[in-house]
C-alpha atoms as a PDB file:
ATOM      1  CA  UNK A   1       0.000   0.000   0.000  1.00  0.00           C
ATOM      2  CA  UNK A   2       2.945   2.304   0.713  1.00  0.00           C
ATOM      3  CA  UNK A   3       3.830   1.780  -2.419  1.00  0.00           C
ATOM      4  CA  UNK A   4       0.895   3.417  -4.603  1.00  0.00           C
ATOM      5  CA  UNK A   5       0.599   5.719  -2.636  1.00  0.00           C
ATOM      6  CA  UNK A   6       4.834   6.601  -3.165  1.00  0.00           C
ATOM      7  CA  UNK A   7       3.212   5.930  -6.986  1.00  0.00           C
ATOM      8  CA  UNK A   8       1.089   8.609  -6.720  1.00  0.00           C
ATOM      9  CA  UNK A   9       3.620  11.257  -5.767  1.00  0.00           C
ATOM     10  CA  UNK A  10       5.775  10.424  -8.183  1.00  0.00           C
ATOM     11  CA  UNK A  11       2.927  10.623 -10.670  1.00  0.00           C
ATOM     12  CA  UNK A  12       1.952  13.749  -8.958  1.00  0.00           C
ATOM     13  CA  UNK A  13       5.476  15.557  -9.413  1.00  0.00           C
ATOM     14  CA  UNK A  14       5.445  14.217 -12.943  1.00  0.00           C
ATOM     15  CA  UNK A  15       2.193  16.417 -13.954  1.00  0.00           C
ATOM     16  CA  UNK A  16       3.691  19.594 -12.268  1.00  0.00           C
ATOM     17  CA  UNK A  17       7.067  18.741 -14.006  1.00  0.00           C
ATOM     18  CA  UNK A  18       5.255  18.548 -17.100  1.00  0.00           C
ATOM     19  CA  UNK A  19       2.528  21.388 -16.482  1.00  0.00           C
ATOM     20  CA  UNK A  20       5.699  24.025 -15.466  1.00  0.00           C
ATOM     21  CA  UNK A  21       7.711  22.387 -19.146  1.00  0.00           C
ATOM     22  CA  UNK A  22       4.152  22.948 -21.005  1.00  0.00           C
ATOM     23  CA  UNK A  23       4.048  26.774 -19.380  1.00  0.00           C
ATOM     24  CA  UNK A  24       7.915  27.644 -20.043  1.00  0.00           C
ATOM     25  CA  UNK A  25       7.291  26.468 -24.281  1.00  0.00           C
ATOM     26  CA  UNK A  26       4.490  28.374 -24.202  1.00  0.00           C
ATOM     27  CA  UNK A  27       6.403  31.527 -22.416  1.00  0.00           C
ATOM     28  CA  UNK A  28       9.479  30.700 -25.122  1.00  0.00           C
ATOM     29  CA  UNK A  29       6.772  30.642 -27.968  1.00  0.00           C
ATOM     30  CA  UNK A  30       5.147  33.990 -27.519  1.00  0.00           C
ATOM     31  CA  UNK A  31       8.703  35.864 -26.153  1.00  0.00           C
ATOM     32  CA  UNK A  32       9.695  34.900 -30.129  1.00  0.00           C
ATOM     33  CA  UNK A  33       6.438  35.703 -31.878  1.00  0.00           C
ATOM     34  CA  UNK A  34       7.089  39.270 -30.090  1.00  0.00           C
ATOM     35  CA  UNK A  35      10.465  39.629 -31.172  1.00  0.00           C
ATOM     36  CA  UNK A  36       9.617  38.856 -34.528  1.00  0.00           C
ATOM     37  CA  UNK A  37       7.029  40.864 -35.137  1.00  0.00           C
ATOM     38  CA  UNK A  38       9.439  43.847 -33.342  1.00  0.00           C
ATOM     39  CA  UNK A  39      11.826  43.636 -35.548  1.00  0.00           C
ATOM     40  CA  UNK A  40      10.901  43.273 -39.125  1.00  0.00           C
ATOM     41  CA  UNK A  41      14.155  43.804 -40.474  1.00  0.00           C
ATOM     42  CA  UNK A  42      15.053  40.538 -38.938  1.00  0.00           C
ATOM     43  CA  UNK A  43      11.835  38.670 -40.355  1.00  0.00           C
ATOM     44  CA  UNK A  44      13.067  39.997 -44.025  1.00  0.00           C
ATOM     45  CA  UNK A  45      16.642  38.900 -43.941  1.00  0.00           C
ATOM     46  CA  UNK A  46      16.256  35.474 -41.706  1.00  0.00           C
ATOM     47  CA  UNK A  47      13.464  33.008 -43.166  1.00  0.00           C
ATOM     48  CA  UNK A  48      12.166  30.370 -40.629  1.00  0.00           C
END
């Protein structure tokens, strides 16, 4: 039984893990969709 329940928090620590990675893309994302859209000269000469 101590054993699920260790399980759990492990699963538990996983989802934050993976909720903070999700938020920190998303943070990364929109920071470079600003700094495109910023600096056009940059979005002429550089093709992504």
């Amino acid at each position: 039984m101590s054993s699920l329940s260790q399980m759990h928090r492990q699963n538990n620590a996983l989802q934050q893990y993976f909720l903070l990675f999700n938020l920190s893309s998303q943070m990364i994302a929109l920071g470079f969709k600003d700094y495109k859209s910023n600096r056009p000269q940059i979005q002429k000469t550089e093709k992504f």
